[in-house]
N, C-alpha and C. Protein backbone atom coordinates (compact mmCIF):
# COMPACT_ATOMS: atom_id res chain seq x y z
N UNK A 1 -1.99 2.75 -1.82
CA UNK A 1 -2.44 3.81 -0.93
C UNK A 1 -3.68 4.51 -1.50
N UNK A 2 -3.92 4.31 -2.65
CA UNK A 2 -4.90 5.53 -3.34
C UNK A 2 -6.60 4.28 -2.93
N UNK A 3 -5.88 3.02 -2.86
CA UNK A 3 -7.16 2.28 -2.59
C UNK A 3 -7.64 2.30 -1.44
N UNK A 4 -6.79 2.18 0.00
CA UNK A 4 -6.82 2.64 1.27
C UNK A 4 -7.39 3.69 1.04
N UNK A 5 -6.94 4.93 0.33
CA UNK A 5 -7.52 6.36 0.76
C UNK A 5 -9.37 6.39 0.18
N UNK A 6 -9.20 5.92 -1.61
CA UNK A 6 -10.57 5.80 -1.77
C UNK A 6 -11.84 5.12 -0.64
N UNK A 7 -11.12 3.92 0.24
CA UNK A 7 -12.04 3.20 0.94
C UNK A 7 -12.09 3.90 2.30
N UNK A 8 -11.23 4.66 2.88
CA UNK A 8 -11.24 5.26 3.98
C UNK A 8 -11.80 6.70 3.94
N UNK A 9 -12.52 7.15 2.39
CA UNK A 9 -13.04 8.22 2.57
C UNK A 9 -14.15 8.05 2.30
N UNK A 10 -15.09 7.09 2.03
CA UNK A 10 -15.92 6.69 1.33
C UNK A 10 -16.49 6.70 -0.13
N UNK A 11 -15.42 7.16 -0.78
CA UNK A 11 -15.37 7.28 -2.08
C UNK A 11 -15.79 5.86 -3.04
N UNK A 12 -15.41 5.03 -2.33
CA UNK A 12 -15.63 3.38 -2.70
C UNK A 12 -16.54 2.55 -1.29
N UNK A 13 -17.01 1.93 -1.43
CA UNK A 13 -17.80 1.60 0.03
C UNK A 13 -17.45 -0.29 0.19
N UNK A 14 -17.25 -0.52 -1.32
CA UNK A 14 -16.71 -2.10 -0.94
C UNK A 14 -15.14 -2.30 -1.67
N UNK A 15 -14.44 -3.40 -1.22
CA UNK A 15 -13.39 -3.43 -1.82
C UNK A 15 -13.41 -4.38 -3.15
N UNK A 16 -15.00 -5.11 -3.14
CA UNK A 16 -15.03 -5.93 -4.18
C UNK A 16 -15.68 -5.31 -5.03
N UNK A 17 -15.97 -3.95 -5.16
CA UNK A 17 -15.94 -2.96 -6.18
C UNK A 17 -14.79 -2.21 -6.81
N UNK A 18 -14.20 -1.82 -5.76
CA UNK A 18 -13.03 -1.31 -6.19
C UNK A 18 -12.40 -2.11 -6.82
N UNK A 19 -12.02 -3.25 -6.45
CA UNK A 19 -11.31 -4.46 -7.44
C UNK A 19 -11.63 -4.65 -8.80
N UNK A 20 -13.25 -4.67 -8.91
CA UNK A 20 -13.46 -4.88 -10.47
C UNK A 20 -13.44 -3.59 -11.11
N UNK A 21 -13.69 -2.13 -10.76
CA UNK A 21 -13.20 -1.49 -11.34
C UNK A 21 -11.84 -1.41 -11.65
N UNK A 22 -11.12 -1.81 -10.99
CA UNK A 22 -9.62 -1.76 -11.48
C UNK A 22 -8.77 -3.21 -12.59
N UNK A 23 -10.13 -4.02 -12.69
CA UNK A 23 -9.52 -4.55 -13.11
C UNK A 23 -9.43 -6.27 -12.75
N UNK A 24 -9.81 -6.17 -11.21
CA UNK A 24 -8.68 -7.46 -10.51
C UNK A 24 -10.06 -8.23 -9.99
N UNK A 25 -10.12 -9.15 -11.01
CA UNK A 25 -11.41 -10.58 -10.33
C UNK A 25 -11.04 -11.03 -9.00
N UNK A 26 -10.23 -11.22 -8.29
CA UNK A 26 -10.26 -11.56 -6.98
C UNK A 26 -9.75 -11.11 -5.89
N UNK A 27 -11.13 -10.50 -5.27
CA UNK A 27 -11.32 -9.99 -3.82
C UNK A 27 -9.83 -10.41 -3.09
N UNK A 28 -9.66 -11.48 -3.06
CA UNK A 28 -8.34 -11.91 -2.35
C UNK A 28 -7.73 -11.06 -2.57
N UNK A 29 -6.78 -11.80 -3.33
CA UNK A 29 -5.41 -10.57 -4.01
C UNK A 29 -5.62 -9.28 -3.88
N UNK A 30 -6.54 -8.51 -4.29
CA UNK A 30 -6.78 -7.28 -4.15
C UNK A 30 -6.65 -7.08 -2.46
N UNK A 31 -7.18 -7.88 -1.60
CA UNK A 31 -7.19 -7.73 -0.36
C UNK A 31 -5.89 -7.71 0.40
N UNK A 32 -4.97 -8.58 -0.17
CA UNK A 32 -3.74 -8.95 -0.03
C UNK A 32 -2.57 -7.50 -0.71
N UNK A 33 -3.19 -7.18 -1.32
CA UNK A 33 -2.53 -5.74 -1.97
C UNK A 33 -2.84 -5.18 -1.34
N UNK A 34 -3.74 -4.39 -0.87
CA UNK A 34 -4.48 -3.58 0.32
C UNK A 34 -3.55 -3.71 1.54
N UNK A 35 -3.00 -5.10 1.97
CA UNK A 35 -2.10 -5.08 2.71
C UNK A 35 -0.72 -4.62 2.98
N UNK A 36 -0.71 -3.95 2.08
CA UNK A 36 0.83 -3.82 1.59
C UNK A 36 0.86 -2.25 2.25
N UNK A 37 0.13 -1.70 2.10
CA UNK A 37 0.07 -0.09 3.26
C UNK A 37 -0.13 -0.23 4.37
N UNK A 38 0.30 -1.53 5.26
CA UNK A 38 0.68 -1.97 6.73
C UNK A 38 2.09 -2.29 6.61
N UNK A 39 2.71 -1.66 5.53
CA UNK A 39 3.70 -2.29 6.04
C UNK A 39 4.97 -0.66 6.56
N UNK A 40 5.47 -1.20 7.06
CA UNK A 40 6.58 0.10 8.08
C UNK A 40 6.49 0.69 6.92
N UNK A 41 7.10 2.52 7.26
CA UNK A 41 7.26 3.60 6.14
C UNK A 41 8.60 2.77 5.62
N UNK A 42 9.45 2.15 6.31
CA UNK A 42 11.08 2.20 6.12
C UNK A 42 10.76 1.23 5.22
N UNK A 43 10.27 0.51 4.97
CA UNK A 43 9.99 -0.70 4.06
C UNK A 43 9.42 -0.47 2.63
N UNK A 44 8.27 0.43 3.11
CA UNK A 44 7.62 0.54 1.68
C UNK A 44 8.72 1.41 0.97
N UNK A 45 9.21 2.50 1.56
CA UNK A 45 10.74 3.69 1.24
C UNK A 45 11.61 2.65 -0.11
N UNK A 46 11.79 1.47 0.66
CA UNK A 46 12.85 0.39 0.15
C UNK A 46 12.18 0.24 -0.95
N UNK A 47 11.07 -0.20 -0.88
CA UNK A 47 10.27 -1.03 -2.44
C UNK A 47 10.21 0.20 -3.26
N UNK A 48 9.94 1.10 -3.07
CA UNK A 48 9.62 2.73 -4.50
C UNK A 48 11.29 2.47 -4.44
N UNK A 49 12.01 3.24 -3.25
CA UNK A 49 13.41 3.33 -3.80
C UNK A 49 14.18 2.37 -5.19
N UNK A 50 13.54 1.02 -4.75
CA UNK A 50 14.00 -0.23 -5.28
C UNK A 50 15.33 -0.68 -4.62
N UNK A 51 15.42 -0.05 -3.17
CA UNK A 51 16.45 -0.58 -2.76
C UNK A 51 16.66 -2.10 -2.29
N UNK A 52 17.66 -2.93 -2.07
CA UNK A 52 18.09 -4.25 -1.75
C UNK A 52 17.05 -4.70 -0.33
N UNK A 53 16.29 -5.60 -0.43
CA UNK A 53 15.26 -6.29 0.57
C UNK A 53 15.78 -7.62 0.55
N UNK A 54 17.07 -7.63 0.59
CA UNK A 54 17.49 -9.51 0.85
C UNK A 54 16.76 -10.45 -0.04
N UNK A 55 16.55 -9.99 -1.74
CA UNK A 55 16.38 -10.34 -2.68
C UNK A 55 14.62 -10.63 -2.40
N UNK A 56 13.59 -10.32 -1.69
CA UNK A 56 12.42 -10.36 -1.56
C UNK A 56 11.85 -10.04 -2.46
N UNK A 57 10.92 -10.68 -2.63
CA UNK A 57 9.88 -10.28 -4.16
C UNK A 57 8.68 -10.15 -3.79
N UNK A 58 7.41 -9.43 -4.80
CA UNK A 58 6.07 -9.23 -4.20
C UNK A 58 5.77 -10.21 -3.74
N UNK A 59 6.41 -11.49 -4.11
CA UNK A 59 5.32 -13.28 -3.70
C UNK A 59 5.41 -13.08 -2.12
N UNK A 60 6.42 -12.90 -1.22
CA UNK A 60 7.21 -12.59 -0.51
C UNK A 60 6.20 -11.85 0.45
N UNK A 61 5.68 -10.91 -0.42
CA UNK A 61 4.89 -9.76 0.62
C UNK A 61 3.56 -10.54 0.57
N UNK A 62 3.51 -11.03 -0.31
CA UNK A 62 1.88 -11.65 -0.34
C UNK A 62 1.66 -12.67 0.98
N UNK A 63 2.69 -13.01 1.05
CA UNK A 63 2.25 -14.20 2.39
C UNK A 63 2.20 -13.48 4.01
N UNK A 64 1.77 -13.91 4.67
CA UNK A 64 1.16 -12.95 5.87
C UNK A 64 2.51 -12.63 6.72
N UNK A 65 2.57 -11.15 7.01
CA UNK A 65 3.29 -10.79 7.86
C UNK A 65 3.02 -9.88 8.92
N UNK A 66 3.92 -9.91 10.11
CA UNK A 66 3.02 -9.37 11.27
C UNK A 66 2.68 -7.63 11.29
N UNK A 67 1.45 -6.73 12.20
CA UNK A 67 1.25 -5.84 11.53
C UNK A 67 2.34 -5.21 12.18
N UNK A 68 2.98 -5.66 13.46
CA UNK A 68 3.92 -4.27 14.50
C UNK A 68 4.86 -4.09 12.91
N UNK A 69 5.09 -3.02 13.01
CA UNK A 69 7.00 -2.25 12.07
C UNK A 69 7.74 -3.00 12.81
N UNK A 70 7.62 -2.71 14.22
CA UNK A 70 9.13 -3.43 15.13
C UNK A 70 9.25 -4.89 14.73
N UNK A 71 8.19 -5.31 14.23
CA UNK A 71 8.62 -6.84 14.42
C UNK A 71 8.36 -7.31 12.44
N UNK A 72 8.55 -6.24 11.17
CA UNK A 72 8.29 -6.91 10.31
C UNK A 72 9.52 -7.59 9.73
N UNK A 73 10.44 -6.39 9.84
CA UNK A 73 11.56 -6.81 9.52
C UNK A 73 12.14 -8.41 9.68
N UNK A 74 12.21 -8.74 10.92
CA UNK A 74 12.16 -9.95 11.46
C UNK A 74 11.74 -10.91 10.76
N UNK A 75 10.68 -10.41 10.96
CA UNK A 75 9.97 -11.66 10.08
C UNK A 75 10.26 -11.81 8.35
N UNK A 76 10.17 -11.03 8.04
CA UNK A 76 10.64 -11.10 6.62
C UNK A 76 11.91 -11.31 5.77
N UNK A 77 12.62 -11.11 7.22
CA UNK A 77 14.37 -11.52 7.11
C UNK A 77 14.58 -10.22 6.19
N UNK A 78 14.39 -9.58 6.71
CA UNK A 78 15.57 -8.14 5.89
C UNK A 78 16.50 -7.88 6.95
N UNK A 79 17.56 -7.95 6.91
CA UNK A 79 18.82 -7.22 7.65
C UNK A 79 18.68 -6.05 8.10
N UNK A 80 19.42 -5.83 9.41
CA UNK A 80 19.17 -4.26 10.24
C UNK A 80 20.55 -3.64 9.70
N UNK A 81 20.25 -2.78 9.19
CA UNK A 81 21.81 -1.82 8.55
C UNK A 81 22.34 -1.41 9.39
């Protein structure tokens, strides 16, 4: 979120800056992390909490999932409580 916020305020103007300042040689991945603040509040809640995601791992998030909330779950196979 702090990379979203830096790039959405113009604090950073490319993301393949921000990346090497932080560290991370490829635009990808970094881009693919960037993705991860599309995902539902109820979801990301789960990952800080560290609560149970039907044993899902970051590899998991890295592969493309859809942007609706209504429909991530689904796709990612997490169970409706």
């Amino acid at each position: 979120h702090r990379w979203l916020k830096a790039l959405e305020s113009g604090k950073e103007q490319h993301l393949k800056v921000l990346a090497q300042k932080e560290g991370i040689t490829s635009v990808s991945y970094a881009s693919r992390i960037l993705r991860l603040t599309t995902l539902s509040p109820e979801i990301q809640e789960a990952i800080i909490d560290g609560s149970s995601l039907g044993g899902l791992t970051l590899a998991d998030f890295m592969k493309p999932f859809p942007l609706l909330w209504s429909e991530q779950k689904k796709a990612l196979g997490i169970s409706e409580d």
